[in-house]
Protein backbone atom coordinates (compact mmCIF):
# COMPACT_ATOMS: atom_id res chain seq x y z
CA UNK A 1 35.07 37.20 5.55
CA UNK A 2 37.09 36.45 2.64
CA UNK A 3 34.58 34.48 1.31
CA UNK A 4 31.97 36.77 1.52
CA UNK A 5 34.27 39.18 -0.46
CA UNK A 6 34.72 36.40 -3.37
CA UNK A 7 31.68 35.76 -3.89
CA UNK A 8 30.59 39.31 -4.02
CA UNK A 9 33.02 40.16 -6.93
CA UNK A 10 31.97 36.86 -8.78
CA UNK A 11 28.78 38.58 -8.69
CA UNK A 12 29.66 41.60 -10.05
CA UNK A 13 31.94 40.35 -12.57
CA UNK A 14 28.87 38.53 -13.83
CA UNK A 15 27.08 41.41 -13.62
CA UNK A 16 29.73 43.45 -15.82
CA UNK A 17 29.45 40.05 -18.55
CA UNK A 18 25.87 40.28 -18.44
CA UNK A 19 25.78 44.07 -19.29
CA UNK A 20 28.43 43.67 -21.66
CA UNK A 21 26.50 40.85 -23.95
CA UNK A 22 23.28 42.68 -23.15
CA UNK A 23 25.32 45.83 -25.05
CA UNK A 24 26.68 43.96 -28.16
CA UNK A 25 23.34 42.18 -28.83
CA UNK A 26 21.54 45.18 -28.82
CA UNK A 27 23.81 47.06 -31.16
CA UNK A 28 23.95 43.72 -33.29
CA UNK A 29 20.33 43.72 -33.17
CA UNK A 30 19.19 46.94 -34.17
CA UNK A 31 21.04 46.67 -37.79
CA UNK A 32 19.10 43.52 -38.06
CA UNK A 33 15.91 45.62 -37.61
CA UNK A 34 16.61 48.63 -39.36
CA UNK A 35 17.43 46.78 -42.56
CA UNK A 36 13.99 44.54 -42.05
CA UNK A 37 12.13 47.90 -41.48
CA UNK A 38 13.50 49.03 -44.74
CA UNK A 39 12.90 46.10 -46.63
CA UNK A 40 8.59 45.78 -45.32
CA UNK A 41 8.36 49.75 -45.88
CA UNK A 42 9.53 49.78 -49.43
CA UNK A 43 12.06 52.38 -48.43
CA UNK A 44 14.68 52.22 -51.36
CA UNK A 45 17.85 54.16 -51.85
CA UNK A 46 20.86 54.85 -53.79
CA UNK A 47 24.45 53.75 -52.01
CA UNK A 48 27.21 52.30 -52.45
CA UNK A 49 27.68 48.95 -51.76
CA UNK A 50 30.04 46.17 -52.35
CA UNK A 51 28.62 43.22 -54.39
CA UNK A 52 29.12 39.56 -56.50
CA UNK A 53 28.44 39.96 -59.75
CA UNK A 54 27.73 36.75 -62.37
CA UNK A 55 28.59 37.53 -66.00
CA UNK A 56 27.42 34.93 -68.44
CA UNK A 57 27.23 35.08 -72.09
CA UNK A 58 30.06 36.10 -75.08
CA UNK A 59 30.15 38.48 -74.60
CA UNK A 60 29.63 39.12 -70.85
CA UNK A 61 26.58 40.27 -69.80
CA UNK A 62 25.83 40.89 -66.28
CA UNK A 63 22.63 38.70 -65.13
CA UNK A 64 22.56 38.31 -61.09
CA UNK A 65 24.18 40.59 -58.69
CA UNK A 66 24.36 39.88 -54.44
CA UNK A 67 24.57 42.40 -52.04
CA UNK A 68 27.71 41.11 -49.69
CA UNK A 69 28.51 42.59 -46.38
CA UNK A 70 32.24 42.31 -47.13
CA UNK A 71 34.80 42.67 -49.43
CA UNK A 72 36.61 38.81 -47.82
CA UNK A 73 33.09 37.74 -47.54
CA UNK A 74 32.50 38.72 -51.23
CA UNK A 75 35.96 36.93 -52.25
CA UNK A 76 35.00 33.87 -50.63
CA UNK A 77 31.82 33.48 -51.93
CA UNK A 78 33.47 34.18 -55.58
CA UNK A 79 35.93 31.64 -55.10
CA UNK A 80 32.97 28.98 -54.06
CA UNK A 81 31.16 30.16 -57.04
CA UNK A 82 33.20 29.32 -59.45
CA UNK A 83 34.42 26.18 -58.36
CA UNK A 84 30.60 24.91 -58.87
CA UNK A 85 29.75 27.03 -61.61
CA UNK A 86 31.10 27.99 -65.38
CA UNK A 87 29.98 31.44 -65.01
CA UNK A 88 32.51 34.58 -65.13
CA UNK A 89 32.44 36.16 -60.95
CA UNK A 90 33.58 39.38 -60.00
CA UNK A 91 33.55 41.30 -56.73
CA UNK A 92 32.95 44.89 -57.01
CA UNK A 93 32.24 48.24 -55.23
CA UNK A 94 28.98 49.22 -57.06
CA UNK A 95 26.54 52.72 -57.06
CA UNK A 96 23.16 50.65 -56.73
CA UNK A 97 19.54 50.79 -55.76
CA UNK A 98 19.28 48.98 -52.63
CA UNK A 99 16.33 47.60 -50.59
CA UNK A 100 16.82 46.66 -47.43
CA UNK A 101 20.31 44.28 -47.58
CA UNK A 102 19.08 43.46 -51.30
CA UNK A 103 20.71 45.24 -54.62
CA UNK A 104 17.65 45.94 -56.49
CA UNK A 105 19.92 47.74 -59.97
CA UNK A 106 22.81 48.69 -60.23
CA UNK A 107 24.28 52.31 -61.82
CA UNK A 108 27.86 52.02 -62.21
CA UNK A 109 30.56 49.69 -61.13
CA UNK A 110 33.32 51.61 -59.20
CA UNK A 111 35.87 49.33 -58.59
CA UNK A 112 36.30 45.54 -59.17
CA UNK A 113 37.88 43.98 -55.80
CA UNK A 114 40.54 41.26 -56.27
């Protein structure tokens, strides 16, 4: 009997694992999709966002921007940046026209993230 009772709560422990991942994917997935929605329909709008800028130029002139999902993912992509590059990098919390997860202008720099 106690068998029988083991392997019935293995089975429902993997039934609890397989909801659970079945849960996160979905909610993983559907940002994923809304943002590729966006991006085929044209849809544009204004938010704020935080993004790499590259400054090149005396004086500085701003001349590519990335959107970045992250302010650390933002700093770590600065600090690979300018080990391979001569450009000036700065992370920043931006006002910007974005399509889908791209920054299509910015409007105004908010803050600059060190």
């Amino acid at each position: 009997m106690s068998k029988i009772k083991i392997v019935f709560y293995l089975v429902l422990v993997f039934i609890i694992y397989k909801g659970y991942v079945a849960f996160k994917n979905f909610e993983i997935g559907v940002d994923d999709r809304v943002a590729e929605i966006e991006e085929k329909s044209d849809f544009t709008r204004e938010d704020e966002v935080i993004g790499l800028m590259m400054y090149l130029g005396d004086p500085p002139e701003l001349k590519e921007h990335l959107f970045t999902e992250s302010r650390s993912k933002c700093l770590e992509m600065k600090l690979i940046a300018e080990e391979t590059s001569f450009a000036y990098y700065e992370c920043a919390r931006v006002s910007a026209l974005v399509k889908g997860r791209k920054i299509v202008s910015i409007f105004e720099e908010l803050e600059v993230i060190e």
